[in-house]
C-alpha atoms as a PDB file:
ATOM      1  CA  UNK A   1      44.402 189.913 -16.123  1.00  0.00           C
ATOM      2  CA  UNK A   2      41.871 188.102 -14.436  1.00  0.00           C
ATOM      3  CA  UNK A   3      42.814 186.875 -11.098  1.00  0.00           C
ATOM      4  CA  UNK A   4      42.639 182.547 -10.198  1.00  0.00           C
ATOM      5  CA  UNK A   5      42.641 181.660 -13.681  1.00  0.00           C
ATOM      6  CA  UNK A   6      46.503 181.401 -14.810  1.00  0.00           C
ATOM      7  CA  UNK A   7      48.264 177.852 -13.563  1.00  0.00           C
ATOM      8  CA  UNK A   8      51.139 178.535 -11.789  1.00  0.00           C
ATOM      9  CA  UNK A   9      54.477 179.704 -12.949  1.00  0.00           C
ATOM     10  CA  UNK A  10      57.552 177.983 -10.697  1.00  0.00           C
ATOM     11  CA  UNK A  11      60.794 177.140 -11.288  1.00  0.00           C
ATOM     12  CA  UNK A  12      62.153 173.793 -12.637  1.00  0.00           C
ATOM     13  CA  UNK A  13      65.033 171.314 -12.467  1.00  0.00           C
ATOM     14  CA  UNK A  14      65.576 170.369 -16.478  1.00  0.00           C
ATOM     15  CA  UNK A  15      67.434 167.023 -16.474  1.00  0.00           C
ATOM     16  CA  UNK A  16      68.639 165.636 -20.202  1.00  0.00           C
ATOM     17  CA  UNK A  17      69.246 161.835 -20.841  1.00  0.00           C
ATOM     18  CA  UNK A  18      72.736 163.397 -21.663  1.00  0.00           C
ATOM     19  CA  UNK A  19      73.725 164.529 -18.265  1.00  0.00           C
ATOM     20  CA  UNK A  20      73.035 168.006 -18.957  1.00  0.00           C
ATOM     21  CA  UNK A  21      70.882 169.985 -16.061  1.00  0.00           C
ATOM     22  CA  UNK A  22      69.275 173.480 -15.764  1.00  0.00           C
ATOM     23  CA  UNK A  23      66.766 175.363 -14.630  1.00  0.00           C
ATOM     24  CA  UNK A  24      63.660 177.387 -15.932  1.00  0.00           C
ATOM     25  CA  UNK A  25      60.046 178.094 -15.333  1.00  0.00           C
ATOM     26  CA  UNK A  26      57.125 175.894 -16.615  1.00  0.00           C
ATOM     27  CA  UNK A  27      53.435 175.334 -15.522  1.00  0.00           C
ATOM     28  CA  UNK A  28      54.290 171.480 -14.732  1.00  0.00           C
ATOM     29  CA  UNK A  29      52.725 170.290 -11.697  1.00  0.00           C
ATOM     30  CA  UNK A  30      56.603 168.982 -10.460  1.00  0.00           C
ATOM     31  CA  UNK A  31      59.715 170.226  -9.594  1.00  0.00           C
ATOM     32  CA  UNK A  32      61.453 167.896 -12.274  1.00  0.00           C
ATOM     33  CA  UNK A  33      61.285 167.453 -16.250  1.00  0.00           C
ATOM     34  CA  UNK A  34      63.266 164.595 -17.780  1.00  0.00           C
ATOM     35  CA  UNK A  35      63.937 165.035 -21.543  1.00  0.00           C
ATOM     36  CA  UNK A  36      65.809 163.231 -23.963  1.00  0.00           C
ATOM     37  CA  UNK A  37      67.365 165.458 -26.137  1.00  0.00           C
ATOM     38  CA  UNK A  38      68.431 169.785 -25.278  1.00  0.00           C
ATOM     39  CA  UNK A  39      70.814 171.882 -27.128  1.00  0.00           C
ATOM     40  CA  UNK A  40      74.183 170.126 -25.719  1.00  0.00           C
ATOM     41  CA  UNK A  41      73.388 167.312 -27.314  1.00  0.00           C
ATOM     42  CA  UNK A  42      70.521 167.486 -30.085  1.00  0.00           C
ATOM     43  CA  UNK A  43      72.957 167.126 -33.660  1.00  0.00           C
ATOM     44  CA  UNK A  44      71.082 170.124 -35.101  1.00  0.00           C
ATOM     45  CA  UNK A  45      72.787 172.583 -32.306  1.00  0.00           C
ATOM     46  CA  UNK A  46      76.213 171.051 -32.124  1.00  0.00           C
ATOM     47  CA  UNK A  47      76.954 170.685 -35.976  1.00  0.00           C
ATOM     48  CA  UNK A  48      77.004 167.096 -36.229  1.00  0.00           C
ATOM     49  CA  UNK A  49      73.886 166.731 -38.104  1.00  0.00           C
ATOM     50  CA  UNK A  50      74.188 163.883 -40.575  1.00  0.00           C
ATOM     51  CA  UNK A  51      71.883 163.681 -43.769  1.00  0.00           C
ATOM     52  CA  UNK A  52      70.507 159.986 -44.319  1.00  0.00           C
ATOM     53  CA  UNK A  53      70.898 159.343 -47.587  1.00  0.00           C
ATOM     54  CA  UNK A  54      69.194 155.219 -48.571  1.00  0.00           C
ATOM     55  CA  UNK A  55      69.830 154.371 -52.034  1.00  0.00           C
ATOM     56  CA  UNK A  56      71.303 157.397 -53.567  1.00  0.00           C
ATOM     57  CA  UNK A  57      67.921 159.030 -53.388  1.00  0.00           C
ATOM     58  CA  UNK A  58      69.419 162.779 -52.871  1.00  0.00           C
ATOM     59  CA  UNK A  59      71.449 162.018 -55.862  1.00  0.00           C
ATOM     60  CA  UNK A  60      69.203 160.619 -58.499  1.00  0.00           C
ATOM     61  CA  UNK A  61      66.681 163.746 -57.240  1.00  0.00           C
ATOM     62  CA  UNK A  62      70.056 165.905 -58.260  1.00  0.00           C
ATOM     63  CA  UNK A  63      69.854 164.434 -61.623  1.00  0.00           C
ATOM     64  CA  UNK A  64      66.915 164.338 -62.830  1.00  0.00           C
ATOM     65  CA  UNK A  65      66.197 168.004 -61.831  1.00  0.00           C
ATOM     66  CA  UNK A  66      69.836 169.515 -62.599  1.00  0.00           C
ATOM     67  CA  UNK A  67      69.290 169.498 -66.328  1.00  0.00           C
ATOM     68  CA  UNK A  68      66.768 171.844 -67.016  1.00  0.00           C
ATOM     69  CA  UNK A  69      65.117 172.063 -70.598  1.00  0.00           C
ATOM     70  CA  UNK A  70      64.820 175.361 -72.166  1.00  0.00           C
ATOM     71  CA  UNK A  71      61.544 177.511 -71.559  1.00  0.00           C
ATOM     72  CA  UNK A  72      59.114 177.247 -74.262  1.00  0.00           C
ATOM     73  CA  UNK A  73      57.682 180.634 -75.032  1.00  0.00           C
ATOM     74  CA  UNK A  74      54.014 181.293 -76.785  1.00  0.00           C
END
């Protein structure tokens, strides 16, 4: 690899708006990130994912598409 071109690698302090803190690397020019959302408390990772359903759409796509008409051959 060519030498002086790569930013540098160091260690930081991951803070989430949940409380949550750890530590990795990252190229950012501080010490600190602050993000809003990590796997302790994103829904998707802690199995409280909720689908939003407004005005039955999930159900009237289940309808029309459920009944299938037959296959017409040639």
């Amino acid at each position: 690899m060519k030498e002086g071109i790569h930013p540098k690698y160091a260690e930081v302090q991951v803070t989430c708006s949940c409380g949550n803190q750890f530590t990795t690397r990252s190229t950012a020019s501080n010490k600190a990130l602050h993000i809003e959302v990590c796997s302790q408390c994103h829904p998707f990772y802690t199995g409280k994912q909720k689908v939003m359903d407004t005005a039955g759409r999930i159900d009237k796509f289940r309808q029309r598409y459920s009944k299938s008409a037959p296959a017409k051959t040639a």
